[in-house]
Protein backbone atom coordinates (compact mmCIF):
# COMPACT_ATOMS: atom_id res chain seq x y z
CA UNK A 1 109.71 107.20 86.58
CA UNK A 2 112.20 104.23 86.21
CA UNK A 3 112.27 102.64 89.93
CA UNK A 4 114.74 99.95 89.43
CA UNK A 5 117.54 99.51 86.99
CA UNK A 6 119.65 97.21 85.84
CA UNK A 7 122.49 97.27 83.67
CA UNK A 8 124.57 93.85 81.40
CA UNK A 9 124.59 91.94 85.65
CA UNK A 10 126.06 89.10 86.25
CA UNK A 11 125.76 87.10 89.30
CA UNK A 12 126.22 83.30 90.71
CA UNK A 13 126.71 81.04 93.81
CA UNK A 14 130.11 79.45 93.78
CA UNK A 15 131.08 79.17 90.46
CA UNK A 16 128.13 79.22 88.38
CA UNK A 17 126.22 82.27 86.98
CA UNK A 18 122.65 82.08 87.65
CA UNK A 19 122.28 85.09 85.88
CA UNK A 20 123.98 86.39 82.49
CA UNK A 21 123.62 89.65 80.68
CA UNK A 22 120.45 91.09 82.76
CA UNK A 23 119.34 94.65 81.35
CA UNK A 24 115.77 95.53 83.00
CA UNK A 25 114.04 98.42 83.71
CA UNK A 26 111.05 98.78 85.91
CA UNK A 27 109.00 101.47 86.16
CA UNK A 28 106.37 102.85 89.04
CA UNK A 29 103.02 102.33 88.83
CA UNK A 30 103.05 99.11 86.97
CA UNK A 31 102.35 95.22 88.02
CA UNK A 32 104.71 93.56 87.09
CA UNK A 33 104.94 89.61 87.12
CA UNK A 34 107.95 87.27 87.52
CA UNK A 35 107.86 84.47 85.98
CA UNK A 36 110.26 81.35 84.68
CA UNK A 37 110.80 77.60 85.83
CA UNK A 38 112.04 76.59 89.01
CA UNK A 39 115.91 77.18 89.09
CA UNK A 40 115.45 80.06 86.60
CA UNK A 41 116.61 83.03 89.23
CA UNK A 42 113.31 84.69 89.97
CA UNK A 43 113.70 84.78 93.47
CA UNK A 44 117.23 86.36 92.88
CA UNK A 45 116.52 88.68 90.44
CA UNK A 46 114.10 90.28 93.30
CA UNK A 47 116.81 90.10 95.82
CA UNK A 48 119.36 92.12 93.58
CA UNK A 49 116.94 94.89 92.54
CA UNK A 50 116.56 95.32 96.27
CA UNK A 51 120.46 95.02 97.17
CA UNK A 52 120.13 92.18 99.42
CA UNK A 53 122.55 90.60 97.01
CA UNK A 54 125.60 91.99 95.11
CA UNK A 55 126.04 91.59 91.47
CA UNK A 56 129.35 89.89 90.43
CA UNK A 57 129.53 92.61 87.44
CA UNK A 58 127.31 95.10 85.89
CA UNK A 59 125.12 97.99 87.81
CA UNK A 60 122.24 97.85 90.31
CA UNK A 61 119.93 101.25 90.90
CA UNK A 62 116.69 101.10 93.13
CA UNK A 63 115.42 104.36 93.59
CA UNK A 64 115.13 105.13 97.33
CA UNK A 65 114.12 108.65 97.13
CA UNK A 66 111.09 110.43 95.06
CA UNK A 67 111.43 113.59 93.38
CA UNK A 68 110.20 115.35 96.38
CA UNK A 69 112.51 113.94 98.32
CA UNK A 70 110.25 111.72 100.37
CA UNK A 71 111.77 108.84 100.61
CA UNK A 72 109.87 105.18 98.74
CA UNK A 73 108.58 103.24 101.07
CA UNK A 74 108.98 99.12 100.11
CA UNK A 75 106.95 95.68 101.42
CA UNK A 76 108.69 92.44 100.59
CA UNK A 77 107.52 89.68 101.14
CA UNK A 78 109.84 86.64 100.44
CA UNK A 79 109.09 83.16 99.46
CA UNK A 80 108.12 80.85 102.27
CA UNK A 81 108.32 83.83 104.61
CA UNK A 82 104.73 82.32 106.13
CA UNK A 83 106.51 78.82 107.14
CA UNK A 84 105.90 79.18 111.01
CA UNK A 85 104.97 75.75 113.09
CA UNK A 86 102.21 74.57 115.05
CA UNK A 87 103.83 76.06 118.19
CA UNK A 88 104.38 79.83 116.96
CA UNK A 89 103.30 81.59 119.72
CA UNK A 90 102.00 84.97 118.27
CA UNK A 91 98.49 86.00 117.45
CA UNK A 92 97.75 86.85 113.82
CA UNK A 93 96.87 90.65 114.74
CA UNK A 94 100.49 91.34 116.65
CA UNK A 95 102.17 90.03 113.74
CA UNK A 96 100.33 92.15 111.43
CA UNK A 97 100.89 95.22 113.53
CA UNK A 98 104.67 94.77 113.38
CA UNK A 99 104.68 95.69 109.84
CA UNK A 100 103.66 99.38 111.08
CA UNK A 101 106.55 99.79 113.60
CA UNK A 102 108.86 101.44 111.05
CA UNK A 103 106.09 103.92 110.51
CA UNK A 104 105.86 105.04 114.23
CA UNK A 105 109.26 106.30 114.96
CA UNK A 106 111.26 105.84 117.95
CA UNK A 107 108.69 105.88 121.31
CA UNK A 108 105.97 106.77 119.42
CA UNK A 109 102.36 104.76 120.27
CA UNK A 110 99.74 103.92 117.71
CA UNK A 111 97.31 106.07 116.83
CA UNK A 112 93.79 105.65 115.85
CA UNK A 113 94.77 106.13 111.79
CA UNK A 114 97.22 103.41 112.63
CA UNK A 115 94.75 100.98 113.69
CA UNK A 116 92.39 101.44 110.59
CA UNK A 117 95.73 100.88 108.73
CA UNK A 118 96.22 97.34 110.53
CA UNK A 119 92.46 96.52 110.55
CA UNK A 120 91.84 97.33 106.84
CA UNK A 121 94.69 95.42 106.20
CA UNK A 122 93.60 92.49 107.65
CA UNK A 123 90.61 92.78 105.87
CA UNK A 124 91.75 93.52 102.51
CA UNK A 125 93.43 89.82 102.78
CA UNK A 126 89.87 88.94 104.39
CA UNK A 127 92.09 87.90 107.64
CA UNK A 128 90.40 90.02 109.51
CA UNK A 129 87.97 87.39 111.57
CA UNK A 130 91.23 86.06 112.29
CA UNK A 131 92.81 88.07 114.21
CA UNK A 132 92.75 86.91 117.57
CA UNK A 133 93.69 83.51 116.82
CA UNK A 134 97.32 82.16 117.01
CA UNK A 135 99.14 82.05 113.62
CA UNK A 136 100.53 78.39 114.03
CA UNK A 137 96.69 77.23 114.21
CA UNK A 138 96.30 78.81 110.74
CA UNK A 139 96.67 76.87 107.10
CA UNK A 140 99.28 77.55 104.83
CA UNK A 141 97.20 79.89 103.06
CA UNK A 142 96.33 81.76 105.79
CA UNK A 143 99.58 82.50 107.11
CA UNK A 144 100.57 83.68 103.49
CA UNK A 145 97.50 86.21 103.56
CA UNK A 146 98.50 87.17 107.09
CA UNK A 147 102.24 87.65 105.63
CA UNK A 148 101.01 90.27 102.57
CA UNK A 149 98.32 91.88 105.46
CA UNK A 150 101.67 92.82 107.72
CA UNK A 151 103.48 94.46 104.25
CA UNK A 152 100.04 96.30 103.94
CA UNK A 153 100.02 97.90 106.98
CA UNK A 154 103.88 99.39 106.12
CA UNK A 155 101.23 101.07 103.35
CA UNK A 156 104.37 100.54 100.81
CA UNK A 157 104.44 102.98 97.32
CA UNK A 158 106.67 99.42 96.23
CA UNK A 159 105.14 96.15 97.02
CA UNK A 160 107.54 92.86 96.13
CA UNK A 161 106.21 89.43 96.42
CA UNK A 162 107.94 85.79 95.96
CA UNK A 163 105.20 83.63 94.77
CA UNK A 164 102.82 84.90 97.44
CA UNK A 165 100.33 82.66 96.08
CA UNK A 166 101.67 79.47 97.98
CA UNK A 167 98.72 77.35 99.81
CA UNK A 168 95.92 79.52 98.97
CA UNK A 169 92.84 78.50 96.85
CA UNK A 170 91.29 79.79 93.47
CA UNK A 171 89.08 82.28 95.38
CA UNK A 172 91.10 83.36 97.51
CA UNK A 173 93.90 83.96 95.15
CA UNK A 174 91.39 86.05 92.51
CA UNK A 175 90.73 88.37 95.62
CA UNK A 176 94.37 89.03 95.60
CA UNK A 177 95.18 89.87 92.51
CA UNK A 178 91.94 92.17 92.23
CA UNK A 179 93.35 93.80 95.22
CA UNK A 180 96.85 94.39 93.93
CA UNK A 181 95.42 95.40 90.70
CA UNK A 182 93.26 98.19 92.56
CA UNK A 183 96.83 99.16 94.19
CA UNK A 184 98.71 99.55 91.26
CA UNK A 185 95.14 101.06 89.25
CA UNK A 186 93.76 103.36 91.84
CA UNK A 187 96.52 104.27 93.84
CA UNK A 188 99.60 104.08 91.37
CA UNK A 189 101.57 101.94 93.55
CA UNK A 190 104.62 99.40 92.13
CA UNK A 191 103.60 95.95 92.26
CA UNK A 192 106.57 93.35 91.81
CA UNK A 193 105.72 89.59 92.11
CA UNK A 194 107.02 86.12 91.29
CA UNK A 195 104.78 83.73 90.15
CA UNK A 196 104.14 80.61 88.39
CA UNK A 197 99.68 81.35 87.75
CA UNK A 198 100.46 83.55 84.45
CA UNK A 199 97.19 82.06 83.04
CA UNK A 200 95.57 83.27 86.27
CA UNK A 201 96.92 86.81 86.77
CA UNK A 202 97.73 87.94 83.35
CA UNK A 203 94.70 89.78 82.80
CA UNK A 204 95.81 91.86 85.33
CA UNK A 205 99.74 92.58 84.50
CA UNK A 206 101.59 95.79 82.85
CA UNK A 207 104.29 93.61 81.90
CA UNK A 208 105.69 89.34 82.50
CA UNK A 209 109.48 89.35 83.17
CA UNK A 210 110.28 85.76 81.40
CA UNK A 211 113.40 84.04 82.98
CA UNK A 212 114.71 80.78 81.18
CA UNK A 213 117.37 78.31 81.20
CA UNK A 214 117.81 76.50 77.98
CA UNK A 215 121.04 73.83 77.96
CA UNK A 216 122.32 74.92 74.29
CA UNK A 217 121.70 78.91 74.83
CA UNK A 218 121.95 79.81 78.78
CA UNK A 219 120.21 81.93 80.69
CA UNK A 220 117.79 84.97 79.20
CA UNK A 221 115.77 87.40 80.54
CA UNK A 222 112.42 88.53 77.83
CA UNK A 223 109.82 90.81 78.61
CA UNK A 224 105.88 90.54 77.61
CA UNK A 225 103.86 93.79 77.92
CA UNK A 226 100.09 93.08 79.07
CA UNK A 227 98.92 92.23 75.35
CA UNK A 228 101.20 89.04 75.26
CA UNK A 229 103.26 90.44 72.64
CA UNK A 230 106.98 89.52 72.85
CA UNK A 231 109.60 92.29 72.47
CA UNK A 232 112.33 90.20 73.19
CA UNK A 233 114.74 91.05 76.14
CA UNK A 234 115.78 94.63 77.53
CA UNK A 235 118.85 96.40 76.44
């Protein structure tokens, strides 16, 4: 099934494209990777498939809806979303239990499924030691893994990451893609993420999204299935 779409977009700040000519398909059940120098759109190209931003030109679809009708459910997590100070108030397991709010409903109280959802997310992240202390004592690293533990816990069919990586060490970064990998392997979720550790994670990847900026031929978009073998960009 083709979750997101796009067709010949255009889009810019001011003046200036950022992106040019951008024909992409995604499809479920794949991990995908972002990937491009700094300045090269990444971070935009996630926030039009999702429709936080409009394109100047061209068309934008992200299925919503599955052929049963349930509706997708989507975790983003956007880059330096895990920026909080030394006086953030909140303790690491009330943050991560926000991110199942929008599964309760209106009035509704957590169950005990709802817990297990929370506490295996923390611990999936291996946060889960954690949880009592206050997220501003944390390291960068932590807060990141605290960040992706919260879009867990929404148990998302789509999960979209900007550079999620950010502050966390080798190990610690293996044990994420190897989860994310079992996501997208064992449980056919979409997995959508920025990053600049091809080297690192490409063992694990469907496909690398390649954005560039080159002075004398503008901005592209190519796309690399998981054997490294270029097949030039989307049409």
């Amino acid at each position: 099934m083709i979750l997101s779409s796009m067709r010949d977009v255009f889009f810019g700040y001011g003046d200036q494209a950022v992106i040019e000519h951008l024909s992409l398909d995604i499809h479920s059940g794949e991990f995908i990777g972002i990937s491009g120098p700094n300045g090269a759109a990444k971070s935009t190209l996630l926030k039009l498939m999702l429709g936080l931003a409009k394109p100047w030109s061209g068309s934008v679809v992200f299925k919503r809806v599955l052929e049963d009708g349930s509706k997708i459910s989507v975790g983003y997590v956007p880059q330096q979303v895990a920026s909080f100070n030394a006086g953030f108030p909140s303790k690491v397991i009330e943050l991560v239990r926000s991110g199942r709010y929008a599964r309760l409903g209106l009035f509704k109280r957590f169950t005990s499924r709802d817990h297990e959802v929370i506490e295996r997310s923390l611990k999936d992240v291996g946060m889960w030691e954690y949880r009592s202390r206050k997220i501003g004592e944390l390291s960068g690293g932590q807060k990141q893994r605290i960040c992706i533990a919260r879009a867990l816990a929404h148990e998302p069919q789509v999960l979209i990451l900007d550079e999620p990586t950010t502050g966390m060490d080798v190990t610690s970064r293996s044990d994420l893609y190897r989860l994310l990998n079992n996501y997208v392997k064992q449980k056919g979720y979409t997995v959508i993420m920025v990053t600049h550790s091809l080297e690192e994670i490409g063992p694990y990847l469907d496909r690398v999204v390649q954005l560039e900026r080159e002075e004398n031929e503008g901005w592209r978009c190519s796309v690399t299935n998981s054997c490294s073998e270029l097949f030039g960009p989307e049409v």
